[in-house]
Protein backbone atom coordinates (compact mmCIF):
# COMPACT_ATOMS: atom_id res chain seq x y z
CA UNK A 1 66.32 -77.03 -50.78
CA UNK A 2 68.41 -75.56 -53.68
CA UNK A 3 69.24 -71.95 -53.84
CA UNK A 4 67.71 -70.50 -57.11
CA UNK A 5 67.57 -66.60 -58.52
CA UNK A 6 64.23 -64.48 -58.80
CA UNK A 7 63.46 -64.00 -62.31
CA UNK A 8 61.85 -60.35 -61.30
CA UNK A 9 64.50 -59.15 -59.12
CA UNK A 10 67.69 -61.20 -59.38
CA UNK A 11 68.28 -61.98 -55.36
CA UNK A 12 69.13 -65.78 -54.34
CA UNK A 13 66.20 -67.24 -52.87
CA UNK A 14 64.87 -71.13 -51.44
CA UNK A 15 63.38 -73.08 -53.89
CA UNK A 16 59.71 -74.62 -53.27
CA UNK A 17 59.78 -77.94 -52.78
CA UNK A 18 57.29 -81.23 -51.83
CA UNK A 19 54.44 -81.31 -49.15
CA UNK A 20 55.39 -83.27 -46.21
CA UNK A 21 52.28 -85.77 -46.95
CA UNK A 22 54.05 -86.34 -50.51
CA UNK A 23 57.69 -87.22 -49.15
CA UNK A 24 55.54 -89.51 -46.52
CA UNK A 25 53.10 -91.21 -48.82
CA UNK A 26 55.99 -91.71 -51.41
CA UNK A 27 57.91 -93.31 -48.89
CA UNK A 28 55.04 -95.48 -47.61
CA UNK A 29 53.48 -96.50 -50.94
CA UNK A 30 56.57 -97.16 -52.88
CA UNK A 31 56.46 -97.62 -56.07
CA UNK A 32 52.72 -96.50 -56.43
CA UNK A 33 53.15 -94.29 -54.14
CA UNK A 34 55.91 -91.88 -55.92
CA UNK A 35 52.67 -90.69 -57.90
CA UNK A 36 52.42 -88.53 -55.33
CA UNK A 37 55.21 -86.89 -55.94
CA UNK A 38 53.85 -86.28 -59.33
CA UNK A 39 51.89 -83.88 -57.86
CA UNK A 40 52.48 -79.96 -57.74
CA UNK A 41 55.32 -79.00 -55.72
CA UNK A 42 55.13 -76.11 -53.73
CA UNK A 43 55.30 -73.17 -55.46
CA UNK A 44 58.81 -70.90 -54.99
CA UNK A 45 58.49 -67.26 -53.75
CA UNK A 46 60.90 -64.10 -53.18
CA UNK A 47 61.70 -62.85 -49.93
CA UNK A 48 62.29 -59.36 -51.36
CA UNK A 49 60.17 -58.65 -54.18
CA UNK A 50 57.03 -61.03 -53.21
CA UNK A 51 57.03 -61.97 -56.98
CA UNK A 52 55.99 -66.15 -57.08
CA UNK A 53 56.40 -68.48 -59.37
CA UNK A 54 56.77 -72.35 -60.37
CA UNK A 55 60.30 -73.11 -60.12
């Protein structure tokens, strides 16, 4: 996972990233099946501040 910044608080912080099911079913389906990866991605939170966000 890529190492982004909080827009609230400006500390490094993981990245959100795909559902396990996704990456499977992607995998498994493929091509149809990268529509699942289409799908919302996890969304990315701060370990300091809490603050969350799609990123």
């Amino acid at each position: 996972m890529a190492v982004v910044s909080c827009p609230e608080c400006k500390k490094p912080t993981q990245s959100g990233g795909y559902e396990s099911w996704q990456i499977i079913v992607a995998i498994c389906f493929f091509p149809i099946g990268l529509l699942a990866l289409l799908m919302s991605k996890k969304p990315t939170s701060c370990n300091s501040c809490g603050f969350i966000w799609q990123g």
